[in-house]
Protein backbone atom coordinates (compact mmCIF):
# COMPACT_ATOMS: atom_id res chain seq x y z
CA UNK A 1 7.13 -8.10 -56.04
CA UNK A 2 6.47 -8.67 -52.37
CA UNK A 3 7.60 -4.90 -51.83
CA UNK A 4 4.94 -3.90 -54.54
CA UNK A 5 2.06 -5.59 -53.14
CA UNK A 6 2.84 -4.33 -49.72
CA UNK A 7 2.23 -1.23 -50.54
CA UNK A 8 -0.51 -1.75 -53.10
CA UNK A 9 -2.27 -2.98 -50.19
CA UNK A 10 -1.55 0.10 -47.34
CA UNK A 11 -2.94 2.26 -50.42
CA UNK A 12 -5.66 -0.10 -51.01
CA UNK A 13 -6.85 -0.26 -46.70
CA UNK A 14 -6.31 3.65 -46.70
CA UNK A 15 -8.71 4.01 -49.82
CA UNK A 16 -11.37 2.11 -48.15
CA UNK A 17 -11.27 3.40 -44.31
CA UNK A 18 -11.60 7.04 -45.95
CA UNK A 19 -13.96 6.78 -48.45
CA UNK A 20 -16.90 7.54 -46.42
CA UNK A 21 -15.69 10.81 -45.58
CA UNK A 22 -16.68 14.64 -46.59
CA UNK A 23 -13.99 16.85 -48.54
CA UNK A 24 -12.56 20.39 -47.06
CA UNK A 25 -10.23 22.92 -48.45
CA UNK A 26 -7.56 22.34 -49.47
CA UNK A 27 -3.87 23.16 -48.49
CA UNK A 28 -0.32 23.09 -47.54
CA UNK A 29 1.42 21.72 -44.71
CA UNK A 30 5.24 21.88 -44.46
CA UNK A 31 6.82 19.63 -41.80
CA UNK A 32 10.38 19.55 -40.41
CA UNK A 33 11.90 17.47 -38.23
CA UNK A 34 14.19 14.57 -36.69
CA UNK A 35 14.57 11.74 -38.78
CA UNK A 36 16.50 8.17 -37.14
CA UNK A 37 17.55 5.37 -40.14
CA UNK A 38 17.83 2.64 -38.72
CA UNK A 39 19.03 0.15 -41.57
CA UNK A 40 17.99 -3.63 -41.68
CA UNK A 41 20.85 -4.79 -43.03
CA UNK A 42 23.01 -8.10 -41.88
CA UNK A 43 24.27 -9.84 -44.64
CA UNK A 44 27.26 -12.21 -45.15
CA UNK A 45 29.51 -11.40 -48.47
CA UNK A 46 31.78 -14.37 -49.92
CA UNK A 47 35.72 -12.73 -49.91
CA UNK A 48 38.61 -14.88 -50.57
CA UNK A 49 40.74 -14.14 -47.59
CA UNK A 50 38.93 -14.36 -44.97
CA UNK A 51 36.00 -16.93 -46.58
CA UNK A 52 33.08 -13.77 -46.39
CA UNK A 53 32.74 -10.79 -44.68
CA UNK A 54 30.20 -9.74 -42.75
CA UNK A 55 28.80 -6.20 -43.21
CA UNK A 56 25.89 -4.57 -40.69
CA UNK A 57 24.73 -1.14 -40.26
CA UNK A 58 24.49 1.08 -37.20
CA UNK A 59 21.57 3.33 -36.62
CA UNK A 60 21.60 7.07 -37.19
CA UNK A 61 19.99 10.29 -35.97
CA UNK A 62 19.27 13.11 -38.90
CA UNK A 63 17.18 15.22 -40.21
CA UNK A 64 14.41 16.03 -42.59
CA UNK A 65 11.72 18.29 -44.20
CA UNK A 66 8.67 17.69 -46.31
CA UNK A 67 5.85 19.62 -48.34
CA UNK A 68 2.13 18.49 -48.50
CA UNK A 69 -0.71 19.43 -50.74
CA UNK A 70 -3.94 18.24 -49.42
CA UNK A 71 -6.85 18.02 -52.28
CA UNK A 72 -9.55 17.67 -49.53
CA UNK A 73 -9.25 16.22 -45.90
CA UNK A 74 -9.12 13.01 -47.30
CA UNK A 75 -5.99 12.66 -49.76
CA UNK A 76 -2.71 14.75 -49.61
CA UNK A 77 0.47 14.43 -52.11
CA UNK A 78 3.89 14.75 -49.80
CA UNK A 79 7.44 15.20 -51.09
CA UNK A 80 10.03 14.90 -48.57
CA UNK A 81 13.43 14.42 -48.10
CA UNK A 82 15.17 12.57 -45.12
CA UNK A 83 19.33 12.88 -44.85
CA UNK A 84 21.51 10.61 -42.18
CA UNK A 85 24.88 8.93 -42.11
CA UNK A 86 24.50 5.04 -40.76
CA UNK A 87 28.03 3.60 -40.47
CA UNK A 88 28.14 0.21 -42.33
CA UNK A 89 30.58 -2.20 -40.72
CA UNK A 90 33.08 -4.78 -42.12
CA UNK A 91 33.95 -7.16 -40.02
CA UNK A 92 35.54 -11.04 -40.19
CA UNK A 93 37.05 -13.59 -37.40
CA UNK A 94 39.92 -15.41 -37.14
CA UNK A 95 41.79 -13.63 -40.01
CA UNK A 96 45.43 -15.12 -41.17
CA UNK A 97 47.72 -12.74 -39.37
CA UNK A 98 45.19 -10.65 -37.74
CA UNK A 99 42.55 -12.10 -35.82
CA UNK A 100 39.28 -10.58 -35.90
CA UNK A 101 39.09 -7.16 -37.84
CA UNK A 102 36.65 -4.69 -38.01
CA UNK A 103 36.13 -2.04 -40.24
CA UNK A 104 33.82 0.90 -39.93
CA UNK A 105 32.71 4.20 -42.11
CA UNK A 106 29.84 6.17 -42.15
CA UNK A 107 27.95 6.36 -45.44
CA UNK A 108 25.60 9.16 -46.59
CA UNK A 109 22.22 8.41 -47.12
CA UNK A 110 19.91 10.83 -48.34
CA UNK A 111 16.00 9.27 -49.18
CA UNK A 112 13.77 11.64 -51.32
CA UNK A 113 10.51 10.28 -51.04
CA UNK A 114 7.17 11.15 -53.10
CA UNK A 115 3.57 9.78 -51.06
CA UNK A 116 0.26 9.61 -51.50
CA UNK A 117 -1.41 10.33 -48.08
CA UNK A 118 -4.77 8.90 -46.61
CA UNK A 119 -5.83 11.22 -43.46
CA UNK A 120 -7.88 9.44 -41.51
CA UNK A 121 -9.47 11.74 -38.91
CA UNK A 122 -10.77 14.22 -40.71
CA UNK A 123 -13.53 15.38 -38.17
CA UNK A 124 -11.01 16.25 -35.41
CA UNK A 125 -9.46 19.71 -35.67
CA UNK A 126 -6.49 18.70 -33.73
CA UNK A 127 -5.82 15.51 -34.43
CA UNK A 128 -4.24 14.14 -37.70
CA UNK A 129 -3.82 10.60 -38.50
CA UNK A 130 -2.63 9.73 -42.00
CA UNK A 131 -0.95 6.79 -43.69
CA UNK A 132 0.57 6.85 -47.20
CA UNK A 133 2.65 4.94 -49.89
CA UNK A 134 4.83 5.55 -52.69
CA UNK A 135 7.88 5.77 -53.97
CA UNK A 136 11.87 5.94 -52.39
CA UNK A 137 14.76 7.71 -54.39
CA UNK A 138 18.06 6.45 -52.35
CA UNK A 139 21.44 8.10 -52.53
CA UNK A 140 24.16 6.76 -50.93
CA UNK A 141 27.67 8.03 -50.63
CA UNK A 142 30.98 6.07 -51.35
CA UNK A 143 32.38 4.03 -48.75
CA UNK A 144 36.07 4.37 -47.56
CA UNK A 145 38.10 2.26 -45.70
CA UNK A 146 42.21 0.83 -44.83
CA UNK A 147 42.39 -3.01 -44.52
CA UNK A 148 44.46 -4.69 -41.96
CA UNK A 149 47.71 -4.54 -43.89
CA UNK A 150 47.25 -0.63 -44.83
CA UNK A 151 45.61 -0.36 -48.09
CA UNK A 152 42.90 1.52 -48.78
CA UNK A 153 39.28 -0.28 -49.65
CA UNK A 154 37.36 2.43 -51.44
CA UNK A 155 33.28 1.32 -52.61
CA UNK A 156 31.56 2.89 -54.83
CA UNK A 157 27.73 2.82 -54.47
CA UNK A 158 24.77 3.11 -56.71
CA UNK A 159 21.16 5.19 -55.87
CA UNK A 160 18.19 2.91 -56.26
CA UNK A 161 14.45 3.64 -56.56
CA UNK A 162 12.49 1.82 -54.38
CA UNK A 163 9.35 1.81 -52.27
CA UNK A 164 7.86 3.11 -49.00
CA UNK A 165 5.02 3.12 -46.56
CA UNK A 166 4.16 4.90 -43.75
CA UNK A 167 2.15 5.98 -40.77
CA UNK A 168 2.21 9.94 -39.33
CA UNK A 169 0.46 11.88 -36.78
CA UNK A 170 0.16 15.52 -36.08
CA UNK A 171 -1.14 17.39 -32.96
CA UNK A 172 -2.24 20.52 -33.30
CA UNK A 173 -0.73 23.07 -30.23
CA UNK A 174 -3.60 24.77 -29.51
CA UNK A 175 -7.00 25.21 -30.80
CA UNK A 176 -7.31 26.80 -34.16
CA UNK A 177 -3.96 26.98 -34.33
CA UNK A 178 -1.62 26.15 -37.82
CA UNK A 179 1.02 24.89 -35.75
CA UNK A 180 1.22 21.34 -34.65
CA UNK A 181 3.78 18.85 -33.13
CA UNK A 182 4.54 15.75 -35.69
CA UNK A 183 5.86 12.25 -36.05
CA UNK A 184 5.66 9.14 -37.59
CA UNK A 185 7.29 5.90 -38.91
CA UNK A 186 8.74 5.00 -42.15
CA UNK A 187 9.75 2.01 -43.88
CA UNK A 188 11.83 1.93 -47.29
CA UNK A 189 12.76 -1.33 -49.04
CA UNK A 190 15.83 -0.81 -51.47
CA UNK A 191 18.91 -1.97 -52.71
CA UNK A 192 22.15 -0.88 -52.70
CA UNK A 193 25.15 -2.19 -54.79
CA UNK A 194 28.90 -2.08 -54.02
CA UNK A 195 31.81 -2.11 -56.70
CA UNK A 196 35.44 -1.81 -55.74
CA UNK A 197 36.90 1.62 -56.76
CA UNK A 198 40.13 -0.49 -57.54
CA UNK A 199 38.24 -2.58 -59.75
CA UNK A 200 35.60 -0.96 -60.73
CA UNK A 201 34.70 -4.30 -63.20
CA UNK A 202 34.38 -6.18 -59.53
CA UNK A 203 30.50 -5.63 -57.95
CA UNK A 204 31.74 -6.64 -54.58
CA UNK A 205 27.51 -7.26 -53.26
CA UNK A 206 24.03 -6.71 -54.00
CA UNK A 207 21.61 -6.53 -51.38
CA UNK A 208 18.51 -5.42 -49.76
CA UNK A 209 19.35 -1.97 -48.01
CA UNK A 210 15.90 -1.78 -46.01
CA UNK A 211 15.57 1.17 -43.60
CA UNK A 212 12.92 1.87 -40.81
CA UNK A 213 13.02 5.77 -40.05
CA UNK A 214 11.20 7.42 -37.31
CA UNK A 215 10.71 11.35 -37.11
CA UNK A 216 9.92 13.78 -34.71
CA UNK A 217 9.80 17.27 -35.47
CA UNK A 218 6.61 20.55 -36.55
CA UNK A 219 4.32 21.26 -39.27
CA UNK A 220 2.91 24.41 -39.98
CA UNK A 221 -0.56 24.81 -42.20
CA UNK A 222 -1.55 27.58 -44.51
């Protein structure tokens, strides 16, 4: 719910701050660039031996692309897609016969995401200033690792819809010009779930997978 009115209220703000505003034509902007995921995720998962586990994510650079239909200079639809691989690490201390362990694979994340943009600026012709909202499709790839004694520790993951918002800018690189330099900031709240491939009736966790991208990249306009 909190996740829900979070963005309820970016869409909301947006809505009011433009209002005011004149429409244009309307049109297409493709962007392509960069995109970093860096996962909030720190969680500790009960085990038997050790006690719990505790699995984190590392930060990732990737890459991305997205398509924009603007109705007027106001409100734009964007469908994008952002792909990365964040390792997420295992890791426990002061394990029976091994000491601290750690155990590390990267896991591929792909984020499809569908917006509803709010371009705020609308008067400048080479600046762009935009917020938007909507919704997250996460895929995540299966997890694959060896435990201290040798055996393998396969997880299988499941995709999860969830919810963004966001805030992007775009520069235009000279005047009158369809090209222009972009960037912005993301965040994503999801879940992801984990189920042993050896036991596939065993959900090992459930837990928030929240990710905070960043891209850098160009958009062209036509």
């Amino acid at each position: 719910m909190k996740r829900v009115l979070i963005v309820m209220t970016v869409v909301f703000a947006c809505g009011l701050v433009a209002a005011p505003a004149a429409a244009s034509d309307p049109g297409w902007t493709i962007r392509v660039f960069a995109a970093g995921f860096d996962p909030d995720l720190d969680v500790m998962v009960p085990s038997e031996n050790p006690d719990e586990i505790r699995v984190t994510a590392d930060s990732d650079l990737g890459f991305g692309a997205s398509l924009e239909y603007q109705f007027n200079n106001l409100l734009g639809v964007e469908l994008g897609y952002m792909q990365a691989s964040p390792a997420v690490v295992l890791s426990a201390e002061d394990v029976p016969g091994f000491g601290d362990i750690s155990l590390s694979d990267s896991m591929s994340t792909g984020a499809t995401t569908l917006d509803l943009n709010f371009h705020l600026t609308p008067a400048s012709g080479s600046f762009d200033f935009y917020l938007g909202a909507g919704l997250a499709y996460m895929g995540y790839g299966d997890l694959h690792y060896t435990d201290p004694e040798g055996d393998p520790l396969d997880l299988s993951t499941s995709s999860d819809l969830g919810y963004s918002a966001k805030a992007g800018i775009g520069i235009s690189l000279g005047k009158n010009s369809n090209w222009a330099a972009v960037g912005g900031v993301r965040y994503i709240w999801t879940d992801l779930e984990a189920t042993q491939v050896q036991d596939p009736d065993n959900t090992v966790a459930t837990f928030d997978f929240d990710t905070f991208s960043f891209t850098v990249g160009i958009g062209y306009s036509f």
